[in-house]
PDB file of N, CA and C in Angstrom:
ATOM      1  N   UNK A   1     162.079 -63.950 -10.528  1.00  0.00           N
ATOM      2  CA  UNK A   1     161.206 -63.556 -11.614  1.00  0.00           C
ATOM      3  C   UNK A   1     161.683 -62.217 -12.171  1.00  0.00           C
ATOM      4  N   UNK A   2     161.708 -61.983 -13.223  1.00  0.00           N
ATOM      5  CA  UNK A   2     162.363 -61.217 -14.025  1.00  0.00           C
ATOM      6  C   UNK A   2     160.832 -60.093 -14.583  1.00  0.00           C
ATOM      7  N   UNK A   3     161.091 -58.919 -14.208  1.00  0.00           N
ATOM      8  CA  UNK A   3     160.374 -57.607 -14.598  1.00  0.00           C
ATOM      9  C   UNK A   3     160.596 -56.922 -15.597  1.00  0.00           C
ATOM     10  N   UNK A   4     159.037 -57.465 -16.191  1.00  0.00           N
ATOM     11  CA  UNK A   4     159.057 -56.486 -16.958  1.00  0.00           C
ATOM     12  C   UNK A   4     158.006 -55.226 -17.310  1.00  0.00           C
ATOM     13  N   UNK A   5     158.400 -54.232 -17.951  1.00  0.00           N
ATOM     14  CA  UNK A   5     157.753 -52.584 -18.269  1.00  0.00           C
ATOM     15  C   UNK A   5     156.971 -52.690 -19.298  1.00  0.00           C
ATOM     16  N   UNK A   6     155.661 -52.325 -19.053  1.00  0.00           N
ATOM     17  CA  UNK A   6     154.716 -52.236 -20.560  1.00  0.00           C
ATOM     18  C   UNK A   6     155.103 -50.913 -21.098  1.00  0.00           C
ATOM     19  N   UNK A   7     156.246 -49.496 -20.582  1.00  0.00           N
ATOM     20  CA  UNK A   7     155.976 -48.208 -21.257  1.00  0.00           C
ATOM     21  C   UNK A   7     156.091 -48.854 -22.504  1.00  0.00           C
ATOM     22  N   UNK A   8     157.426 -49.920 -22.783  1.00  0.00           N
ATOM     23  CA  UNK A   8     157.827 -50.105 -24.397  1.00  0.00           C
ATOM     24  C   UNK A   8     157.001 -50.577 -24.821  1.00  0.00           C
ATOM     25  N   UNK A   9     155.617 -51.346 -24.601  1.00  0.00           N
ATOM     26  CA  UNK A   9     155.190 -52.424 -24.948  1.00  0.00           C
ATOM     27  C   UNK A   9     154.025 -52.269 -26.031  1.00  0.00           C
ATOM     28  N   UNK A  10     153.587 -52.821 -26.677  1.00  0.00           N
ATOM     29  CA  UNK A  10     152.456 -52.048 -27.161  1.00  0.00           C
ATOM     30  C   UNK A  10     151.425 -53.101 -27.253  1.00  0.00           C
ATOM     31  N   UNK A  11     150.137 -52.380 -26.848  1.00  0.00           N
ATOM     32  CA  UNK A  11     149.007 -53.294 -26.367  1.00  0.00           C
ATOM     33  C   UNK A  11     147.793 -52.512 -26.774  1.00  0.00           C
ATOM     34  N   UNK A  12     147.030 -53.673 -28.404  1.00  0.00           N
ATOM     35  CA  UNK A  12     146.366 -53.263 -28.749  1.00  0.00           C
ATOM     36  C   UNK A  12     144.808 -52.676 -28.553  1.00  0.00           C
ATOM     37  N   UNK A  13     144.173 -51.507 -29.095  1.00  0.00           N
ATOM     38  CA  UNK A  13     143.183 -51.239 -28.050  1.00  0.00           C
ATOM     39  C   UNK A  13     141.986 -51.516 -29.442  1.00  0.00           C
ATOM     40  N   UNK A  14     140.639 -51.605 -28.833  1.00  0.00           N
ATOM     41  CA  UNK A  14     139.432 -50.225 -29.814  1.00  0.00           C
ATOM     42  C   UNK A  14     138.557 -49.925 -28.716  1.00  0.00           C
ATOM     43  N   UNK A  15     137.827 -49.483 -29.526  1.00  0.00           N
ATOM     44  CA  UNK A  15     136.097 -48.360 -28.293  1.00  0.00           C
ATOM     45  C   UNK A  15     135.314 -49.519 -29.270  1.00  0.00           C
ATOM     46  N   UNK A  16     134.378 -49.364 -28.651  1.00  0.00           N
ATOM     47  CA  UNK A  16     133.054 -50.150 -29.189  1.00  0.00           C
ATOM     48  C   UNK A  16     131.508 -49.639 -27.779  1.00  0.00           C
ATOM     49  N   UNK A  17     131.251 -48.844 -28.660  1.00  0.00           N
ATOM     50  CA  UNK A  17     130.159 -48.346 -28.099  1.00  0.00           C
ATOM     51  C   UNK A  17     130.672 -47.459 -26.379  1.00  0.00           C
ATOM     52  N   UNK A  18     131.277 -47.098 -26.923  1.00  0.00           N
ATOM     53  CA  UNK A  18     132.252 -46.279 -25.636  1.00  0.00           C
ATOM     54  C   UNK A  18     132.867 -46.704 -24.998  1.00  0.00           C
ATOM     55  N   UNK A  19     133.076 -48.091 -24.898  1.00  0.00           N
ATOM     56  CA  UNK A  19     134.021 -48.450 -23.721  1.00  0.00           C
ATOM     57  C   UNK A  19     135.281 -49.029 -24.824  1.00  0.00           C
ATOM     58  N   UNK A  20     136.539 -49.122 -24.386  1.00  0.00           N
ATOM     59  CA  UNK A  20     137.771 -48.976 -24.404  1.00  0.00           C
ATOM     60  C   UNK A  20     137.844 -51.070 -23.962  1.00  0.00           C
ATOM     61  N   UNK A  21     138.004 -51.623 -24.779  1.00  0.00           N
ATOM     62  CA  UNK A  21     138.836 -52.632 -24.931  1.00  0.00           C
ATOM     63  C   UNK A  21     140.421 -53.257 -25.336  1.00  0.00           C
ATOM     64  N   UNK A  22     141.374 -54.123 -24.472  1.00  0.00           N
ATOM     65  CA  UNK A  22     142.476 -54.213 -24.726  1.00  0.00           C
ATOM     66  C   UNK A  22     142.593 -55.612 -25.669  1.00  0.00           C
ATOM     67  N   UNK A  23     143.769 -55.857 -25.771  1.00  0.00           N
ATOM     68  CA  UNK A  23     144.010 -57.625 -26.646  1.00  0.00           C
ATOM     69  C   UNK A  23     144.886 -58.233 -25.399  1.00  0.00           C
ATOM     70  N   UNK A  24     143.979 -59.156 -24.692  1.00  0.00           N
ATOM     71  CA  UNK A  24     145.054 -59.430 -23.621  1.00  0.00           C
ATOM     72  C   UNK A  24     146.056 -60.299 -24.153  1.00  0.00           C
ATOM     73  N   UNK A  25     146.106 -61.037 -25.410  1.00  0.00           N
ATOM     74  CA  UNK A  25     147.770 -61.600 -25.761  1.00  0.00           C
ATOM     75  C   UNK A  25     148.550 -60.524 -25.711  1.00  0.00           C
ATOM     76  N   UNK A  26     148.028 -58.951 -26.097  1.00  0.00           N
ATOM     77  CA  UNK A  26     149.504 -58.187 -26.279  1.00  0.00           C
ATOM     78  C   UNK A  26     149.734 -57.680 -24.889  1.00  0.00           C
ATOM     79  N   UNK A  27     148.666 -58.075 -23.661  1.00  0.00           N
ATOM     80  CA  UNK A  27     149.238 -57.726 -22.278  1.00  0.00           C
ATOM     81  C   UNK A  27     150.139 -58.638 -21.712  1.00  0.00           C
ATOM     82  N   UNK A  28     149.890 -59.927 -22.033  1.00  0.00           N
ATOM     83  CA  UNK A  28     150.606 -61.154 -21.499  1.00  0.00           C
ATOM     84  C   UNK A  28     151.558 -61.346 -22.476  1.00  0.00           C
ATOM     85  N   UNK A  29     152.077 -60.438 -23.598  1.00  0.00           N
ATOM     86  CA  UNK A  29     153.391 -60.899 -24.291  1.00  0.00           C
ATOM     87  C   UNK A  29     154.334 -59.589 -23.372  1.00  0.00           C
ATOM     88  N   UNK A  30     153.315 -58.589 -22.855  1.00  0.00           N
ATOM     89  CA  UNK A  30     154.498 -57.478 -22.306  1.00  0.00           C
ATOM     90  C   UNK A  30     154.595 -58.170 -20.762  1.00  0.00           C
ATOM     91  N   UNK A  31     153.605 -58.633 -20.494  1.00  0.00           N
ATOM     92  CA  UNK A  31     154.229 -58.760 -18.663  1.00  0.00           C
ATOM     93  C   UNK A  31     154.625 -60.666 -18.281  1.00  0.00           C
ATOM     94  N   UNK A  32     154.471 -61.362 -19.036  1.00  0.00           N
ATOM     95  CA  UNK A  32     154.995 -63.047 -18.614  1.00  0.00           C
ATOM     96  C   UNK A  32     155.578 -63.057 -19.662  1.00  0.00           C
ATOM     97  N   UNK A  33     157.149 -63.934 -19.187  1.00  0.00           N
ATOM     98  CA  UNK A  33     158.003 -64.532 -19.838  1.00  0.00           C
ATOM     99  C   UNK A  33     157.957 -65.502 -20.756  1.00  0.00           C
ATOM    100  N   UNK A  34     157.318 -65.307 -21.835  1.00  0.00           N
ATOM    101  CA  UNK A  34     156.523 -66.862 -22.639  1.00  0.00           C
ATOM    102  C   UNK A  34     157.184 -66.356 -23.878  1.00  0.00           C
ATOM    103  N   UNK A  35     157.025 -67.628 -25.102  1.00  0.00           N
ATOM    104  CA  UNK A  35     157.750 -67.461 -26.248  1.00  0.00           C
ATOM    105  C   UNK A  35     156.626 -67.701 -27.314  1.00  0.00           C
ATOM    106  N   UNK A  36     155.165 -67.737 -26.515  1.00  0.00           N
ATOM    107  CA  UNK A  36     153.787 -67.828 -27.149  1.00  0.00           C
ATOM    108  C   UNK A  36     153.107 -67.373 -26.527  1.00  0.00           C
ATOM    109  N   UNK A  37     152.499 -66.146 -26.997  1.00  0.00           N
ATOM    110  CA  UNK A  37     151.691 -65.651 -25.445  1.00  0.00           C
ATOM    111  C   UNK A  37     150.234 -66.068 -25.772  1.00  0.00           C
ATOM    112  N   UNK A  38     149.821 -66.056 -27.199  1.00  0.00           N
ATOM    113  CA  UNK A  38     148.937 -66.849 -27.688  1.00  0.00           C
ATOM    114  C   UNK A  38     148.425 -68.163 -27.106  1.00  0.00           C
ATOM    115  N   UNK A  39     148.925 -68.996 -27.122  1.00  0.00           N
ATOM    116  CA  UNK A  39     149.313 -70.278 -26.569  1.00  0.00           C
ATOM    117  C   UNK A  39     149.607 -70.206 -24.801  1.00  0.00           C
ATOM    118  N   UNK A  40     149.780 -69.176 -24.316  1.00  0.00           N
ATOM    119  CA  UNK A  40     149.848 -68.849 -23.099  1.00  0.00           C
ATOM    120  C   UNK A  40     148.042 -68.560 -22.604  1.00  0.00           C
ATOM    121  N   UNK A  41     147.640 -67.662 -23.268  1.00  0.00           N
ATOM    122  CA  UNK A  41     146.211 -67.304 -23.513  1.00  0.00           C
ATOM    123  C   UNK A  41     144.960 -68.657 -23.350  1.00  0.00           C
ATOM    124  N   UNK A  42     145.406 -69.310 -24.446  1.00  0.00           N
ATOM    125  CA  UNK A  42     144.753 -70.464 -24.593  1.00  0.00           C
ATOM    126  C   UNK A  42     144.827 -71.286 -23.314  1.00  0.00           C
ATOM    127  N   UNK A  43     145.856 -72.010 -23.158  1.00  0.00           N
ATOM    128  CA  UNK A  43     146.058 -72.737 -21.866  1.00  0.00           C
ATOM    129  C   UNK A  43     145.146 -71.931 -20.609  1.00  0.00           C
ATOM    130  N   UNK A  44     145.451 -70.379 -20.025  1.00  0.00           N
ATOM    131  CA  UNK A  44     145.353 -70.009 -18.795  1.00  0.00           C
ATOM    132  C   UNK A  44     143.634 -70.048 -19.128  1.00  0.00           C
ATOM    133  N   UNK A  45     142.822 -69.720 -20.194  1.00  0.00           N
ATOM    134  CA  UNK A  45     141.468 -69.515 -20.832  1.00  0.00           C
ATOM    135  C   UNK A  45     140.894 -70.818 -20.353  1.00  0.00           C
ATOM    136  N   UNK A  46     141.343 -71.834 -20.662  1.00  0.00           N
ATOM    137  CA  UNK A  46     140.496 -73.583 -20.319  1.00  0.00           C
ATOM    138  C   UNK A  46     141.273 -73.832 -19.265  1.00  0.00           C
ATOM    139  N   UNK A  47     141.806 -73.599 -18.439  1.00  0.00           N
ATOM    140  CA  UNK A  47     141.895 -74.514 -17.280  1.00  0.00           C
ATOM    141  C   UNK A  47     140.782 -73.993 -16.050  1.00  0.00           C
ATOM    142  N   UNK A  48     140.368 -75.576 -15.264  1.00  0.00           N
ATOM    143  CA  UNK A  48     139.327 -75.929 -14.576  1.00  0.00           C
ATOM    144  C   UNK A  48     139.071 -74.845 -13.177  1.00  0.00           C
ATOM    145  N   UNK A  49     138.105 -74.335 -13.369  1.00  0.00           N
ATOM    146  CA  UNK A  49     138.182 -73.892 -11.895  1.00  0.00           C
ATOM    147  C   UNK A  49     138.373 -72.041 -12.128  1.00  0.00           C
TER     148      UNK A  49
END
């Protein structure tokens, strides 16, 4: 498995009522090897269990 670094990565944020939210597609396009992280999202979101 091949590593990778979020320093380069950029992973979008906002605040909403003080707390600090991320976009987890732009976490899972910096750390899994996918060519859709969107579509990566979706899939890992509906499966059972």
């Amino acid at each position: 498995m091949k590593e990778k670094s979020l320093v380069r990565s950029w992973i979008r944020d906002t605040v909403h009522n003080g707390v600090r939210y991320y976009s987890v597609v732009d976490a899972i396009a910096g750390t899994v090897d996918t060519k859709n992280p969107r579509d990566y999202w979706y899939h890992i979101k509906n499966r059972p269990g």
